[in-house]
Protein backbone atom coordinates (compact mmCIF):
# COMPACT_ATOMS: atom_id res chain seq x y z
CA UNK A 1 12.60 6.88 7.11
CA UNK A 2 15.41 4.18 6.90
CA UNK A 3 17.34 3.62 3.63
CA UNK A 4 15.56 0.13 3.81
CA UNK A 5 12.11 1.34 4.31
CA UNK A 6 12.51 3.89 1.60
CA UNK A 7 13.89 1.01 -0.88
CA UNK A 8 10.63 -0.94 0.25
CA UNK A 9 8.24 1.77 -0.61
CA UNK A 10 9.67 3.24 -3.87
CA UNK A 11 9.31 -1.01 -4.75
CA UNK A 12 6.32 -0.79 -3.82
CA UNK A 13 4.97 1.88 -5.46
CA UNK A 14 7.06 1.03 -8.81
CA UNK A 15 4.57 -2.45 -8.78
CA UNK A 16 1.47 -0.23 -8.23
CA UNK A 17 1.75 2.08 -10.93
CA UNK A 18 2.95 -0.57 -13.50
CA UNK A 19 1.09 -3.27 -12.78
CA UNK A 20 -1.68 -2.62 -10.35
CA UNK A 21 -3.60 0.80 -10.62
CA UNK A 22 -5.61 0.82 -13.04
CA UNK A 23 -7.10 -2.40 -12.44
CA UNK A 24 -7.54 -1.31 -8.38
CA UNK A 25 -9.00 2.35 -9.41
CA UNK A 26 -11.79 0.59 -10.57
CA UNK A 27 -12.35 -2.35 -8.42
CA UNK A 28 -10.97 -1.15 -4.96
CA UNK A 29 -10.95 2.55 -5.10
CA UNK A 30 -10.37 3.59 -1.41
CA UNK A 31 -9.82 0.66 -0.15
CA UNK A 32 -6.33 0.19 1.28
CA UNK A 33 -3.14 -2.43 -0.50
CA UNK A 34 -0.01 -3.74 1.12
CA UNK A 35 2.32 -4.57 -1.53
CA UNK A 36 5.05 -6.93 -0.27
CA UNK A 37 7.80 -5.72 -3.11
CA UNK A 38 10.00 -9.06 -3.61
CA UNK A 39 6.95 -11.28 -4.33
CA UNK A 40 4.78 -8.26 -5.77
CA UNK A 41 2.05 -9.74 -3.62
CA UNK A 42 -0.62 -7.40 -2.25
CA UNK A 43 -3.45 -7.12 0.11
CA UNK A 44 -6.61 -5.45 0.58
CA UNK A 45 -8.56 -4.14 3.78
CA UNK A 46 -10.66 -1.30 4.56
CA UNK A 47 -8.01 -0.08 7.01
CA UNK A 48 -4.50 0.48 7.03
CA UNK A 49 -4.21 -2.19 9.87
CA UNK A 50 -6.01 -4.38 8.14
CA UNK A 51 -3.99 -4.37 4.67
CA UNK A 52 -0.92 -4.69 6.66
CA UNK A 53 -1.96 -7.38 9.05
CA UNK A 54 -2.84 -9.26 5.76
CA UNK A 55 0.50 -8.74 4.20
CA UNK A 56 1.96 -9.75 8.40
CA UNK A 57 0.38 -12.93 8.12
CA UNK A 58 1.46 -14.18 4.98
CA UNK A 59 5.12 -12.67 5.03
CA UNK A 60 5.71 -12.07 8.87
CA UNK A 61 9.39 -11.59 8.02
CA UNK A 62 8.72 -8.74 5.49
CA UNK A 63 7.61 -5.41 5.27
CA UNK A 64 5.74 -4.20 2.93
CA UNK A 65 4.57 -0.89 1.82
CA UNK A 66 0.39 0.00 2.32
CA UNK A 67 -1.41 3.11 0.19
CA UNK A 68 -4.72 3.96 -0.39
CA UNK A 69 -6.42 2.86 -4.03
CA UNK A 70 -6.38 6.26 -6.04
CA UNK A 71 -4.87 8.57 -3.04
CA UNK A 72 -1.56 9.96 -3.37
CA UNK A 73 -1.10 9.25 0.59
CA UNK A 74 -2.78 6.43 2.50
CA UNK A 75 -3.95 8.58 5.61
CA UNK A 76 -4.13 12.53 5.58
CA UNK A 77 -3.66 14.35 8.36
CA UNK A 78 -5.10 17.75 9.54
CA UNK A 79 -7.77 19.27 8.62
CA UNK A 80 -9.75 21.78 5.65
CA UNK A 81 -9.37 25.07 5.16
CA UNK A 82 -12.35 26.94 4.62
């Protein structure tokens, strides 16, 4: 990850835990946010694409940084151990 990419998602992150999650834990748990860290603007979708392409259209200069409402990672990958 890119020294600007990280600086974007530890933004990011810093405006969803003090201003955002609790409110979206219990009004958009699982649902996926793009936060767009110099506004503090965010955006909701039921996919990863979707969040981002929200964020894209609004701010199609910016990046922002997507997560999953009450997840510690937006996607996991792999599978269960039994």
């Amino acid at each position: 990850m890119s020294q600007t990419s990280e600086n974007i998602a530890d933004r990011a992150k810093r405006i969803y835990r003090e201003r955002l999650q609790t409110t979206l834990e219990q009004s958009h748990l699982n649902e996926f946010v793009a936060i767009e860290p110099i506004s503090g603007d965010y955006f909701f979708g039921k996919t990863l694409s979707e969040a981002i392409g929200a964020s894209r259209r609004k701010y199609p200069d910016r990046l922002a940084h997507a997560l999953r409402v009450g997840h510690e990672a937006a996607i996991h990958l792999g599978s269960r151990l039994r």
